[in-house]
N, C-alpha and C. Protein backbone atom coordinates (compact mmCIF):
# COMPACT_ATOMS: atom_id res chain seq x y z
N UNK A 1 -9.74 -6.76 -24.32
CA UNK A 1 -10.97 -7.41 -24.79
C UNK A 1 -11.24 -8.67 -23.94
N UNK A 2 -12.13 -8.82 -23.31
CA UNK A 2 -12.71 -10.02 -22.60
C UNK A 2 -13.07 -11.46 -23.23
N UNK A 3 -12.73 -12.21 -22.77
CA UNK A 3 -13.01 -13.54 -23.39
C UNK A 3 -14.19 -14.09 -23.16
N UNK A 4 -14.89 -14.87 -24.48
CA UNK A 4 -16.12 -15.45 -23.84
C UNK A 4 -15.67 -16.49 -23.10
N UNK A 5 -14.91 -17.77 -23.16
CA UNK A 5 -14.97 -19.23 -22.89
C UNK A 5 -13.56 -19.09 -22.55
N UNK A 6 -13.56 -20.23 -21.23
CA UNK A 6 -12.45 -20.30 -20.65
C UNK A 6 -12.51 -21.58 -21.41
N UNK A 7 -13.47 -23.03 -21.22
CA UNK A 7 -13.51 -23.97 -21.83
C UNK A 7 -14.09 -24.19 -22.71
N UNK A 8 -13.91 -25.41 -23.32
CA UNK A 8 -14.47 -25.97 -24.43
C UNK A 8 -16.36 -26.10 -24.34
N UNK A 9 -16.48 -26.07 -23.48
CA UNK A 9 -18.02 -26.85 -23.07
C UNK A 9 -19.13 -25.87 -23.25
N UNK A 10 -20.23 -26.17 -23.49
CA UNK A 10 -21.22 -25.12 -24.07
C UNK A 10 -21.82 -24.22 -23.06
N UNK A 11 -21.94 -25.06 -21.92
CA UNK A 11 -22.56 -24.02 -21.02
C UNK A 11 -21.59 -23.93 -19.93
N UNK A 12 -20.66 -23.02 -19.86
CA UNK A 12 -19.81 -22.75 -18.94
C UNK A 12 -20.43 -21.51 -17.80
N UNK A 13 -20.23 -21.63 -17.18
CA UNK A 13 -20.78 -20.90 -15.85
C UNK A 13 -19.97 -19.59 -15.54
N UNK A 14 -20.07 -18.57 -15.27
CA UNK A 14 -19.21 -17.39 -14.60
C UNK A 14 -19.60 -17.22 -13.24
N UNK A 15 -19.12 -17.14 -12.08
CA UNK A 15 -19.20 -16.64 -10.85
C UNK A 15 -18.44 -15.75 -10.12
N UNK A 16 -18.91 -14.85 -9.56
CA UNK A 16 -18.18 -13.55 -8.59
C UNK A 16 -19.45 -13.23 -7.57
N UNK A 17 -18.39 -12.40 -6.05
CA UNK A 17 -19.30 -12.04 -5.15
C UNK A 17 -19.25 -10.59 -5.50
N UNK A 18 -19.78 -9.79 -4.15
CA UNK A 18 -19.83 -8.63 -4.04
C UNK A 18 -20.01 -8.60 -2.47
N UNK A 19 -19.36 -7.02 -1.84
CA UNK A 19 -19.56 -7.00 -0.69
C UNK A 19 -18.21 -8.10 0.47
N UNK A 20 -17.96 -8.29 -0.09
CA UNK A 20 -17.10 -9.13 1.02
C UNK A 20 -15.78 -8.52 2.41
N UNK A 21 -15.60 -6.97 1.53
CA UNK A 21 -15.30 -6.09 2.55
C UNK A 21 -16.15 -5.60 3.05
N UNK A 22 -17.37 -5.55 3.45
CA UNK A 22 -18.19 -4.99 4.19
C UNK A 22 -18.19 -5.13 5.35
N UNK A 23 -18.93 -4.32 6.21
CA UNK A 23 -19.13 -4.13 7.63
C UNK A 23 -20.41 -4.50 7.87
N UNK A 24 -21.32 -4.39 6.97
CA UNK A 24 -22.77 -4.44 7.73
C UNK A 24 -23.20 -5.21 6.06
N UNK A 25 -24.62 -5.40 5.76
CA UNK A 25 -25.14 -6.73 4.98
C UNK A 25 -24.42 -7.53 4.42
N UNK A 26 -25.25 -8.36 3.38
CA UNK A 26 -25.04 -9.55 3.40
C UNK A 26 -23.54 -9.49 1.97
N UNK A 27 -23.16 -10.80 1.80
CA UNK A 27 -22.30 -11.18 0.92
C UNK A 27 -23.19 -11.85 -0.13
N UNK A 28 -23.33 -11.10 -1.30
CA UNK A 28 -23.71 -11.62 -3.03
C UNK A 28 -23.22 -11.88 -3.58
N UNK A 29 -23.31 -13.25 -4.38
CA UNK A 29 -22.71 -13.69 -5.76
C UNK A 29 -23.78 -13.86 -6.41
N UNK A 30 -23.22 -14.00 -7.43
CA UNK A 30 -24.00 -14.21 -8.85
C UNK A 30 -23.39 -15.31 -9.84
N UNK A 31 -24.02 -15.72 -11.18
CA UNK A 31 -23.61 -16.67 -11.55
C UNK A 31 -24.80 -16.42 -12.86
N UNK A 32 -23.78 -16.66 -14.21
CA UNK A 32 -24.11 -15.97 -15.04
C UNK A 32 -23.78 -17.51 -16.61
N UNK A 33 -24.50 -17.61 -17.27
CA UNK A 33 -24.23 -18.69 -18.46
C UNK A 33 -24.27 -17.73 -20.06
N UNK A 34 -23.58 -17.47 -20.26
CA UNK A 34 -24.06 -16.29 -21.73
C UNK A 34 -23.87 -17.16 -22.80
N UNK A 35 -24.86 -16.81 -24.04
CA UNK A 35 -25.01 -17.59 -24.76
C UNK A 35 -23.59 -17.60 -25.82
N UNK A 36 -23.45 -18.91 -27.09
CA UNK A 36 -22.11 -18.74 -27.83
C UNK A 36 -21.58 -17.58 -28.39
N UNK A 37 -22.35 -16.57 -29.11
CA UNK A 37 -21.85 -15.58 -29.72
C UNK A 37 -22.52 -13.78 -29.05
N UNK A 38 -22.45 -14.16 -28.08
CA UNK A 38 -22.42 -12.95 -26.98
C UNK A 38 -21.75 -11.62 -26.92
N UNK A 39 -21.69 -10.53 -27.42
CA UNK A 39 -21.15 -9.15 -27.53
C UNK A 39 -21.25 -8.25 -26.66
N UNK A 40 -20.92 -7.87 -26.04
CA UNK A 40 -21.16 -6.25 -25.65
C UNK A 40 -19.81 -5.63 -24.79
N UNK A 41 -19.54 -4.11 -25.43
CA UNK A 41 -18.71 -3.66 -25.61
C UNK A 41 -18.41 -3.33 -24.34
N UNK A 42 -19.48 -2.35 -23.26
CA UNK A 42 -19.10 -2.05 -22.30
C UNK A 42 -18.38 -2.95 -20.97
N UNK A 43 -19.24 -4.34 -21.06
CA UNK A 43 -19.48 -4.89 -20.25
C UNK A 43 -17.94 -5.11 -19.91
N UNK A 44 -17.80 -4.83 -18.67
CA UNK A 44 -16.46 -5.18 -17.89
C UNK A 44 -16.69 -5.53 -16.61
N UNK A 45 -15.40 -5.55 -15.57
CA UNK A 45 -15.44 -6.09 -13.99
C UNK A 45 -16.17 -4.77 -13.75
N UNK A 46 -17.75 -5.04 -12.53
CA UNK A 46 -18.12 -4.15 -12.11
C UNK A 46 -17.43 -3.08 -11.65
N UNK A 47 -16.30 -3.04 -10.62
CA UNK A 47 -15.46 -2.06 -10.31
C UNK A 47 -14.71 -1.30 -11.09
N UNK A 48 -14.85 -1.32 -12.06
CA UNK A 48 -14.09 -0.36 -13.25
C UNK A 48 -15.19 0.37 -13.65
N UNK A 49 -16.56 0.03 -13.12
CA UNK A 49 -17.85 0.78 -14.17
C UNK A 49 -18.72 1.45 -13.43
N UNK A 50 -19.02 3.16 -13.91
CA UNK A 50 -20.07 3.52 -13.22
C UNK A 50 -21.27 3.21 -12.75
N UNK A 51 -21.46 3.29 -12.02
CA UNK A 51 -22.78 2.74 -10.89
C UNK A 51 -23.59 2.76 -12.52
N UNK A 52 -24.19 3.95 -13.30
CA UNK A 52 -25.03 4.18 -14.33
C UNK A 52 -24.77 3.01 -15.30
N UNK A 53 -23.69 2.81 -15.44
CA UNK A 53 -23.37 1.67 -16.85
C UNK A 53 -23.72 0.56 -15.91
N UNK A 54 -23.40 0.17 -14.60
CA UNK A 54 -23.70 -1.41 -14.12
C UNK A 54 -25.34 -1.79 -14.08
N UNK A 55 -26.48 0.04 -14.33
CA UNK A 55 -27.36 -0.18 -13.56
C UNK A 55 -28.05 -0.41 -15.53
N UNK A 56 -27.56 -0.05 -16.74
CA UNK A 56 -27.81 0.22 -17.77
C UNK A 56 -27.72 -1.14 -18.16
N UNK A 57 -26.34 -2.74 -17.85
CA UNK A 57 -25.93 -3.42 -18.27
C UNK A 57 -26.81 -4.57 -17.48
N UNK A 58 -27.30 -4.28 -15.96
CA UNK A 58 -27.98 -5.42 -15.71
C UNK A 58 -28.93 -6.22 -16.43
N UNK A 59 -30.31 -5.36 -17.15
CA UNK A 59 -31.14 -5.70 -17.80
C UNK A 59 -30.86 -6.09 -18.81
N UNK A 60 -29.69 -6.02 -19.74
CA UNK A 60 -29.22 -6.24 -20.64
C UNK A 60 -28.67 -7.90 -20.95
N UNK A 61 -28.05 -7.65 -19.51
CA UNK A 61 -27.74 -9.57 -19.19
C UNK A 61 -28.17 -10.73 -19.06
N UNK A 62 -29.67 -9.84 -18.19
CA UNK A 62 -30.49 -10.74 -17.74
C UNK A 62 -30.96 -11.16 -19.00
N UNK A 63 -31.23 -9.98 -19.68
CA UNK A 63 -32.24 -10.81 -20.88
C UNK A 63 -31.50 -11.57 -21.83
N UNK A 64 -29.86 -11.01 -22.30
CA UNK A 64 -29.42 -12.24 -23.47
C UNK A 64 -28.85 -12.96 -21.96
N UNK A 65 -28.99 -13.47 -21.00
CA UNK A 65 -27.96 -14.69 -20.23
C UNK A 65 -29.06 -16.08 -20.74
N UNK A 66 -28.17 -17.23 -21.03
CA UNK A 66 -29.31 -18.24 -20.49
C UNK A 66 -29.65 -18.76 -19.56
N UNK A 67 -29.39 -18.19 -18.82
CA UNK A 67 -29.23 -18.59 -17.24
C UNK A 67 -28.59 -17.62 -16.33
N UNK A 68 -28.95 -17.12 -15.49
CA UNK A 68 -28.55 -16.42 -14.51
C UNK A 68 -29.05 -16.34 -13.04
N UNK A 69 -28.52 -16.15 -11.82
CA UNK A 69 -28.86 -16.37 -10.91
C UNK A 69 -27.82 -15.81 -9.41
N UNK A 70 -29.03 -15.40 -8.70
CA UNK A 70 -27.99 -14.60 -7.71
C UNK A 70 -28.08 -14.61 -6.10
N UNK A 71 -27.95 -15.17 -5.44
CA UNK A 71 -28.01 -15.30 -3.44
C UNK A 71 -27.12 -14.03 -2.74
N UNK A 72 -28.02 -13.47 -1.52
CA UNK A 72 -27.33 -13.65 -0.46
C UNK A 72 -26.59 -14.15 0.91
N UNK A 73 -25.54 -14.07 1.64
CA UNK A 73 -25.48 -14.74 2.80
C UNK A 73 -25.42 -14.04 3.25
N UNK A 74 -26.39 -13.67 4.46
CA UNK A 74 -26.11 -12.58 5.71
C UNK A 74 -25.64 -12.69 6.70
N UNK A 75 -25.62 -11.46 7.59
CA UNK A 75 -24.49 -11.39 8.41
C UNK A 75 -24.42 -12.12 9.56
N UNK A 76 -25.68 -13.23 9.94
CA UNK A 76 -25.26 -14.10 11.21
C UNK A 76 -24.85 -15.09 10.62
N UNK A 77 -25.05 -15.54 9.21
CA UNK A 77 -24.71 -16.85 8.69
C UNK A 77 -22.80 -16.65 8.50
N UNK A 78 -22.70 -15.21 8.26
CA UNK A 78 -20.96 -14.86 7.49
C UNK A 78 -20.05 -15.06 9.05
N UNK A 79 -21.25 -14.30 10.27
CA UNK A 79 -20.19 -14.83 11.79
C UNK A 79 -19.95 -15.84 11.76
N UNK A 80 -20.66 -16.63 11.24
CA UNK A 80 -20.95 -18.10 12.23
C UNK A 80 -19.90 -19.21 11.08
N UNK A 81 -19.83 -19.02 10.09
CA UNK A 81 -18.87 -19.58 9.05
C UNK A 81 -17.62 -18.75 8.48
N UNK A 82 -17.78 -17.84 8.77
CA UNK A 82 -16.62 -16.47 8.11
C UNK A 82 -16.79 -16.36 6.95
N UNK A 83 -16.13 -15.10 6.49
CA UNK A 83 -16.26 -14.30 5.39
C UNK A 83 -16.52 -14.86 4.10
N UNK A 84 -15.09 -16.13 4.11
CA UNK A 84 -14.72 -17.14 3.05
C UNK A 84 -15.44 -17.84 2.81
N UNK A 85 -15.62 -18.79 3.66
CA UNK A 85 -17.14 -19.76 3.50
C UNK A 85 -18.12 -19.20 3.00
N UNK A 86 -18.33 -17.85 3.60
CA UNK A 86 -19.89 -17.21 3.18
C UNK A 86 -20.15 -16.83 1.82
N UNK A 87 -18.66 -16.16 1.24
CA UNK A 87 -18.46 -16.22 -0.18
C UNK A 87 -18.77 -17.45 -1.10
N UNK A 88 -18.16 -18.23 -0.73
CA UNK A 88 -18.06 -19.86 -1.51
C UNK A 88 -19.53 -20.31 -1.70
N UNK A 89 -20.03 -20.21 -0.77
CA UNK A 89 -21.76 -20.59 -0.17
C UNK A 89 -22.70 -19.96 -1.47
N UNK A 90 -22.20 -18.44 -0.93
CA UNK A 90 -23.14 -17.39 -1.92
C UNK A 90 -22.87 -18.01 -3.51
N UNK A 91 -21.81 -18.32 -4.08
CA UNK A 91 -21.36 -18.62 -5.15
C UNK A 91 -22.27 -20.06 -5.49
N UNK A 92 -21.88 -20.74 -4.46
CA UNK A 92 -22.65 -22.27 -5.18
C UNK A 92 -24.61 -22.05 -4.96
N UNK A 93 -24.98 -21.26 -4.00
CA UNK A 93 -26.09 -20.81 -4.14
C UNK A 93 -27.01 -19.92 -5.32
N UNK A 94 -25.75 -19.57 -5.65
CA UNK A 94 -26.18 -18.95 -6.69
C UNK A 94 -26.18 -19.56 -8.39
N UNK A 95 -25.53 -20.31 -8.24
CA UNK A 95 -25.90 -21.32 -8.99
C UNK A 95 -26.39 -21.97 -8.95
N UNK A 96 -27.12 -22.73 -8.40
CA UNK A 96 -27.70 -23.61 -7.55
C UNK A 96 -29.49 -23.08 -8.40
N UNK A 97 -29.54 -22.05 -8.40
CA UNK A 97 -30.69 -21.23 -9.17
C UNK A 97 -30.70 -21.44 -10.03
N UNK A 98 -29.62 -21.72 -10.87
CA UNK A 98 -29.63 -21.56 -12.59
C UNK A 98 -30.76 -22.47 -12.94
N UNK A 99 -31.35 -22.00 -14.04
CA UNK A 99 -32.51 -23.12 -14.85
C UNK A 99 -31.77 -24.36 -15.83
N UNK A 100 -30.05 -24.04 -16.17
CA UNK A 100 -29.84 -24.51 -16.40
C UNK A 100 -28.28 -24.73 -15.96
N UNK A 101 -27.99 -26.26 -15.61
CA UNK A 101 -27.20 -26.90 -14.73
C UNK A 101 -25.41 -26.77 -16.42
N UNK A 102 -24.46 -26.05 -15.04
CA UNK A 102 -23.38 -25.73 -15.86
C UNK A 102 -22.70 -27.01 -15.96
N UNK A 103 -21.73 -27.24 -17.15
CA UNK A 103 -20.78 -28.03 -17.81
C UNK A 103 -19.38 -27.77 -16.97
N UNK A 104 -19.21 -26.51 -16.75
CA UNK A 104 -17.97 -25.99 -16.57
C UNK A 104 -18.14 -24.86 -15.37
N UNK A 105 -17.57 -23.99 -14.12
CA UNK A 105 -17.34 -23.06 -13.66
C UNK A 105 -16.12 -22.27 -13.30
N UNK A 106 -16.20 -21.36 -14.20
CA UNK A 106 -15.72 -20.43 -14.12
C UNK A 106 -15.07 -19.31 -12.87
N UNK A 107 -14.75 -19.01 -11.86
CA UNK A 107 -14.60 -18.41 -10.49
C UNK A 107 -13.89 -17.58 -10.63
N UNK A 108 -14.46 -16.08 -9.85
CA UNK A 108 -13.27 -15.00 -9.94
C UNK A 108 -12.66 -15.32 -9.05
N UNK A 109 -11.18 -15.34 -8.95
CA UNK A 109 -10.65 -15.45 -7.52
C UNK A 109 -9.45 -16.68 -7.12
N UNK A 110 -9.52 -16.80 -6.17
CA UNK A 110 -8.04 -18.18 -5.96
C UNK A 110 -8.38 -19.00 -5.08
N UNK A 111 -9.74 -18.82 -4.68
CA UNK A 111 -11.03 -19.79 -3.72
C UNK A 111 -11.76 -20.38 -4.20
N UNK A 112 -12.13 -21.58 -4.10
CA UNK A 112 -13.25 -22.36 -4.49
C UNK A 112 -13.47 -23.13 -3.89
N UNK A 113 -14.68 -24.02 -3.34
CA UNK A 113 -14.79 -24.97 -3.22
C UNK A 113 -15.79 -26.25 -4.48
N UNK A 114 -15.54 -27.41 -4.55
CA UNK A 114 -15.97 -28.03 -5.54
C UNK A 114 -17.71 -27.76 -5.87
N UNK A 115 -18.28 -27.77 -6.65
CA UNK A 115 -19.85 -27.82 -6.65
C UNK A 115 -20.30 -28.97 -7.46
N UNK A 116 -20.82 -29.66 -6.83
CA UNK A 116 -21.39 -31.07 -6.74
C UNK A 116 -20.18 -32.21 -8.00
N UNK A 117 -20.31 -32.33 -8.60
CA UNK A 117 -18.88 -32.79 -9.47
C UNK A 117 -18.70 -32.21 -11.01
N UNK A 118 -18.85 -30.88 -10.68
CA UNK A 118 -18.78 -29.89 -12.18
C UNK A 118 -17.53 -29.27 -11.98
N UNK A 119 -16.56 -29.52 -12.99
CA UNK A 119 -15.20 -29.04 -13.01
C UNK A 119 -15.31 -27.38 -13.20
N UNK A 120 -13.98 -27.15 -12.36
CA UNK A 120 -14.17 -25.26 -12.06
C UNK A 120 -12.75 -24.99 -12.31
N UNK A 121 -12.60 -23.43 -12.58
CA UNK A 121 -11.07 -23.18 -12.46
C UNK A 121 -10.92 -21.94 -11.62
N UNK A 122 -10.75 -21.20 -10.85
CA UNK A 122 -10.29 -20.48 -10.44
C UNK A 122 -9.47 -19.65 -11.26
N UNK A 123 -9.94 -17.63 -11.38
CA UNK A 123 -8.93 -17.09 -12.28
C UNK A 123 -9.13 -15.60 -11.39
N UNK A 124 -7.88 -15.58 -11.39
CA UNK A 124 -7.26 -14.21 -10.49
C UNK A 124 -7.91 -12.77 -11.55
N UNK A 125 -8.55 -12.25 -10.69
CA UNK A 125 -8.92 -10.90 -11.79
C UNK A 125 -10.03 -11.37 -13.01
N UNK A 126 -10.06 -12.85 -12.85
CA UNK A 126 -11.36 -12.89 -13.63
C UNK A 126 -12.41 -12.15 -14.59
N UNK A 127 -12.73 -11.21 -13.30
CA UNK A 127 -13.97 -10.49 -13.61
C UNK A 127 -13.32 -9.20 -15.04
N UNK A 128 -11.87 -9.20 -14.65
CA UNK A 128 -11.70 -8.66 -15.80
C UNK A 128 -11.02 -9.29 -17.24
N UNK A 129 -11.26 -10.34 -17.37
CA UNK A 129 -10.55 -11.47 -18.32
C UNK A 129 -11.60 -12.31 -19.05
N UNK A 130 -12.80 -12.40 -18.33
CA UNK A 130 -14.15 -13.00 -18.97
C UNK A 130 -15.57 -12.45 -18.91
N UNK A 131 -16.14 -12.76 -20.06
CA UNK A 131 -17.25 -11.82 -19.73
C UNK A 131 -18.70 -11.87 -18.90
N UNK A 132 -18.81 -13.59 -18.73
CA UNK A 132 -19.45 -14.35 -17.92
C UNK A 132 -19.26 -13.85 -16.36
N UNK A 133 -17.74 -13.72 -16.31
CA UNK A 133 -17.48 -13.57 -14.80
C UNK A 133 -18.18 -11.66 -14.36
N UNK A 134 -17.38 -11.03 -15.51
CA UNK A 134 -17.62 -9.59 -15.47
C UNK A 134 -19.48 -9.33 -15.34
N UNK A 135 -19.82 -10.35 -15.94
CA UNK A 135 -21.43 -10.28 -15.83
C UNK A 135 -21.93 -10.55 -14.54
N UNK A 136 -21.36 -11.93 -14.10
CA UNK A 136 -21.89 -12.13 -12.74
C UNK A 136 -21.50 -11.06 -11.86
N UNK A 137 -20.54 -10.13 -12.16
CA UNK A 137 -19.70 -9.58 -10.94
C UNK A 137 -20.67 -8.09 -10.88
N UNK A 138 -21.59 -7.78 -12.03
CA UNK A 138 -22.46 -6.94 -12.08
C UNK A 138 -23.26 -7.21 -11.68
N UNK A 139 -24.16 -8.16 -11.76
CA UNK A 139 -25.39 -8.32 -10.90
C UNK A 139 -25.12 -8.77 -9.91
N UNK A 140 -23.77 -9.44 -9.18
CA UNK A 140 -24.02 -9.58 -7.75
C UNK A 140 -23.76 -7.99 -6.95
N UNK A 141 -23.05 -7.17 -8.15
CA UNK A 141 -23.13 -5.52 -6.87
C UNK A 141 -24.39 -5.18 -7.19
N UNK A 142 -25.28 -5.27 -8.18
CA UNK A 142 -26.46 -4.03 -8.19
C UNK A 142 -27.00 -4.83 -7.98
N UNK A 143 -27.54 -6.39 -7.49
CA UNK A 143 -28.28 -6.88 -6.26
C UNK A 143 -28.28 -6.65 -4.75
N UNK A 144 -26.79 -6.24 -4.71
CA UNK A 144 -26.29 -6.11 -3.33
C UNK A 144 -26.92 -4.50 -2.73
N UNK A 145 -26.08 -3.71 -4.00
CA UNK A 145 -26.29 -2.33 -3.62
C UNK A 145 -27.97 -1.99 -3.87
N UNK A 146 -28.70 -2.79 -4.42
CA UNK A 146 -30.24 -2.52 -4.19
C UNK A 146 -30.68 -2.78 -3.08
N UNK A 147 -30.16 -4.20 -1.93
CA UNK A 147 -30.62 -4.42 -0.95
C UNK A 147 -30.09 -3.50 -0.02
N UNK A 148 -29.11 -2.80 0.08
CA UNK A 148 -28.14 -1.96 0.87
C UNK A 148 -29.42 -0.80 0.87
N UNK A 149 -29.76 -0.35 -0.36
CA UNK A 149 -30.63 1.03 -0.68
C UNK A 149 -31.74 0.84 0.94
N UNK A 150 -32.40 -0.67 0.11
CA UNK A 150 -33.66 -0.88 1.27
C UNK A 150 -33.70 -1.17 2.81
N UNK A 151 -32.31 -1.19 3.24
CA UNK A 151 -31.83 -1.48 4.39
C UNK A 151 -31.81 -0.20 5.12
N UNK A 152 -31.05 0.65 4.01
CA UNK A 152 -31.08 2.20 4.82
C UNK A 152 -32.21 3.06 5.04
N UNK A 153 -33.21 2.70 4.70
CA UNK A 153 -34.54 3.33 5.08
C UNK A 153 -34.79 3.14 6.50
N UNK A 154 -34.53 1.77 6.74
CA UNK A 154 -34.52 1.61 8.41
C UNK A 154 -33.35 2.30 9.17
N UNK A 155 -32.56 2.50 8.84
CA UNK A 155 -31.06 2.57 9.81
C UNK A 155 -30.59 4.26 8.79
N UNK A 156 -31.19 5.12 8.31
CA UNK A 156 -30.48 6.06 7.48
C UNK A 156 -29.13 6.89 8.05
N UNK A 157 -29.03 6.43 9.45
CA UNK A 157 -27.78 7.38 10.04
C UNK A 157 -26.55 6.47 9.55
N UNK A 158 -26.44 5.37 9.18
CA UNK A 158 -25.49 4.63 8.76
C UNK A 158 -24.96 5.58 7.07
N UNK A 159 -26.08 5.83 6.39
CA UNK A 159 -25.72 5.94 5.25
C UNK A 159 -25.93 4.71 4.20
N UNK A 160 -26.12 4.09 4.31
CA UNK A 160 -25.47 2.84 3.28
C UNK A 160 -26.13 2.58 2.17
N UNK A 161 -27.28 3.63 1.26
CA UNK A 161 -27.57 4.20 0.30
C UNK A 161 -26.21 4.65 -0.40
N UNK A 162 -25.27 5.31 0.29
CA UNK A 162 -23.78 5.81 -0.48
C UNK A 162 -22.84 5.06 -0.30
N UNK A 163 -22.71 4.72 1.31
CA UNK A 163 -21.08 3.49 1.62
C UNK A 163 -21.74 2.58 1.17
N UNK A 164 -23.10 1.77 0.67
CA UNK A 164 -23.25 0.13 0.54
C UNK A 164 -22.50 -0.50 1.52
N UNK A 165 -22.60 -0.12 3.11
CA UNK A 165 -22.12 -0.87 4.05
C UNK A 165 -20.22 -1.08 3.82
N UNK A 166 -19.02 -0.27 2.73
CA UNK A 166 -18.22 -0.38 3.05
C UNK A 166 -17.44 0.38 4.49
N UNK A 167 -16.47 0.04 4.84
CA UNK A 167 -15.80 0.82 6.28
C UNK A 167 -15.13 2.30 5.58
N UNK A 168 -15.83 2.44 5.33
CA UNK A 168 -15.84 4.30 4.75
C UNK A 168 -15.77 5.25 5.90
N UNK A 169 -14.61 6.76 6.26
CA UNK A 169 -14.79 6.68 7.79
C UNK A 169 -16.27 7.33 7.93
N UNK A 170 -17.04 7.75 7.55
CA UNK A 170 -18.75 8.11 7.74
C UNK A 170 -19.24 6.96 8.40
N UNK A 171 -19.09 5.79 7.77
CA UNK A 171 -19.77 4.66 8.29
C UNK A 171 -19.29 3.99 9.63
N UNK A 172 -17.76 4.41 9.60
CA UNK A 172 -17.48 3.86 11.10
C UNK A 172 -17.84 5.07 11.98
N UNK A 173 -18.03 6.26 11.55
CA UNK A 173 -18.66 7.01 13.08
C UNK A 173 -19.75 7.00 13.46
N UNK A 174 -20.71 6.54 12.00
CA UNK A 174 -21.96 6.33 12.35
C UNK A 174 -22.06 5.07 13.63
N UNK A 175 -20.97 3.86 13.52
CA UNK A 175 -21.35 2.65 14.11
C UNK A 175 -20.71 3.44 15.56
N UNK A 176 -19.81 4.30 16.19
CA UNK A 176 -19.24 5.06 16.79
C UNK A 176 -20.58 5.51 17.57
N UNK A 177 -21.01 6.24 16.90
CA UNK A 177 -21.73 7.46 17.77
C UNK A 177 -23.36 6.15 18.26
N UNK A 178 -23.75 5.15 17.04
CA UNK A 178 -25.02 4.85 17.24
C UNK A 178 -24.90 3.23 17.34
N UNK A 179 -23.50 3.16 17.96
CA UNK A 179 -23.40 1.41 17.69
C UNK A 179 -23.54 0.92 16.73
N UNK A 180 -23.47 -1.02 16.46
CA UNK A 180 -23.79 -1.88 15.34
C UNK A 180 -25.34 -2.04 15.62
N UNK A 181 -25.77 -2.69 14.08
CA UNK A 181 -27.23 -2.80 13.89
C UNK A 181 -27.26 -4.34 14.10
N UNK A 182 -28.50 -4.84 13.68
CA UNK A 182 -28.76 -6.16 13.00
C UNK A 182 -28.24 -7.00 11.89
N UNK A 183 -27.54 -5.34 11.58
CA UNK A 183 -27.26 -5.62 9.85
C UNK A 183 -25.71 -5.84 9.95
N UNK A 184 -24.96 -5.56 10.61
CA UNK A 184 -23.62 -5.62 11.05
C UNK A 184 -22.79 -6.79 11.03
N UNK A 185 -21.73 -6.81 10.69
CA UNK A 185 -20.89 -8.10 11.01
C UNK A 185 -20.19 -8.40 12.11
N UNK A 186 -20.68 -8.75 13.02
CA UNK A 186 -20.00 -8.72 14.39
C UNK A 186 -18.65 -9.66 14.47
N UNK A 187 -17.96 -10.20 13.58
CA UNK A 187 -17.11 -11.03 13.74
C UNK A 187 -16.15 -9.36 13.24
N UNK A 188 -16.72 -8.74 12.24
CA UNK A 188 -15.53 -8.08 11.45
C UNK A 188 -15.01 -6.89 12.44
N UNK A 189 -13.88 -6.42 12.51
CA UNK A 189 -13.23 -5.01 13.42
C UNK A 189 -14.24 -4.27 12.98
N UNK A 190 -15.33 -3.80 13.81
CA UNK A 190 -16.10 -2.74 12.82
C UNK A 190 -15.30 -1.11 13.13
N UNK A 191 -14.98 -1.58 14.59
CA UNK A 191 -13.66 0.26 14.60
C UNK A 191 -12.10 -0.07 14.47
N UNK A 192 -11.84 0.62 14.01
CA UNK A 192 -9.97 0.02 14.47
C UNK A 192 -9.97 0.30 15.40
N UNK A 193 -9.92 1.26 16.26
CA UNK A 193 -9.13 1.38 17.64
C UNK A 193 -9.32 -0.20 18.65
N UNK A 194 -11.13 -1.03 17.95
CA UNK A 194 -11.19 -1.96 18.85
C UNK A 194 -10.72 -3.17 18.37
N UNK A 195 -10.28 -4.23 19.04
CA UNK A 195 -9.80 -5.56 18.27
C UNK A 195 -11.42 -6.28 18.18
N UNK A 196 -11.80 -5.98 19.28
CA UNK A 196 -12.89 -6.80 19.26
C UNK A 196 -13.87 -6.02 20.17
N UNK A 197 -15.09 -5.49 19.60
CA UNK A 197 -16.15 -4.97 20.29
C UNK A 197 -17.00 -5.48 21.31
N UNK A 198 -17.60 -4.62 22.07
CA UNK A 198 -17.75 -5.13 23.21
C UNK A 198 -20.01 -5.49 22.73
N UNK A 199 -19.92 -6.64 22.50
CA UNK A 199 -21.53 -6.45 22.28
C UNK A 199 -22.37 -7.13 22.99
């Protein structure tokens, strides 16, 4: 069973990304405030939940969250700072949206950096321990994997309507046979055989 409140404080914040193993778009977080007596049964860490339940639970959030809010960082901003940074970024950006300014943040993960002077804790597996976090960790994939959808209309030999840009081997032969895009992470190994591509 998921916990609402890590702290005492009324409006505590949840944050998680999405995408951060990827090869090609951007890195999403989200950032989620649910109100005191908040329920729902399904709601868990996106990765435990069918695409159908994450796509059933978004609207659901949005409407009881009091606040919610979600960024991407794309892929020249993730070269140019790395993966980590780009995560951290997406996270405080995405709060950064909220209509209403958190007491407390919440973080999936063992990374953080401070956001402006609002006390945070860092929690390993998070997304499956709170429900704030498990919330954010849903709308930052079915923000992500919606922009992934609209990306592949341009580029459809990639696939990434199905991989969402993970290194799936489809997706590395696609980058194989038709090169990297725009959409690509050129810092990341996009083949193994190469350490570093020639671009």
């Amino acid at each position: 069973m998921l916990k609402l409140q890590y702290s005492d404080f009324k409006y505590e914040c949840g944050t998680d990304e999405a995408g951060r193993g990827c090869l090609a778009g951007p890195v999403t977080a989200a950032a989620v405030i649910l109100p005191e007596h908040f329920e729902n049964l399904i709601l868990n860490d996106s990765k435990l939940l069918s695409e159908k339940k994450r796509n059933i639970l978004k609207p659901i959030i949005e409407h009881d969250a009091l606040a919610f809010g979600f960024a991407h960082i794309y892929p020249t901003e993730i070269d140019s700072i790395n993966i980590l940074n780009a995560s951290i970024l997406a996270m405080h950006q995405s709060i950064e949206t909220l209509k209403i300014l958190p007491e407390f943040i919440i973080v999936d993960g063992n990374r953080f950096k401070p956001y402006q002077d609002i006390p945070h804790e860092t929690i390993v597996k998070g997304d499956s321990k709170f429900l704030s976090i498990a919330a954010a960790s849903i709308l930052a994939k079915t923000y992500r994997d919606a922009y992934m959808e609209t990306i592949h209309e341009e580029f459809p030999m990639y696939n990434w309507k199905q991989n969402k840009g993970y290194p799936t081997k489809e997706h590395r032969e696609a980058i194989r046979k038709y090169g990297p895009t725009k959409y690509h992470r050129k810092s990341f190994r996009l083949l193994p055989e190469q350490l570093k591509m020639e671009l």
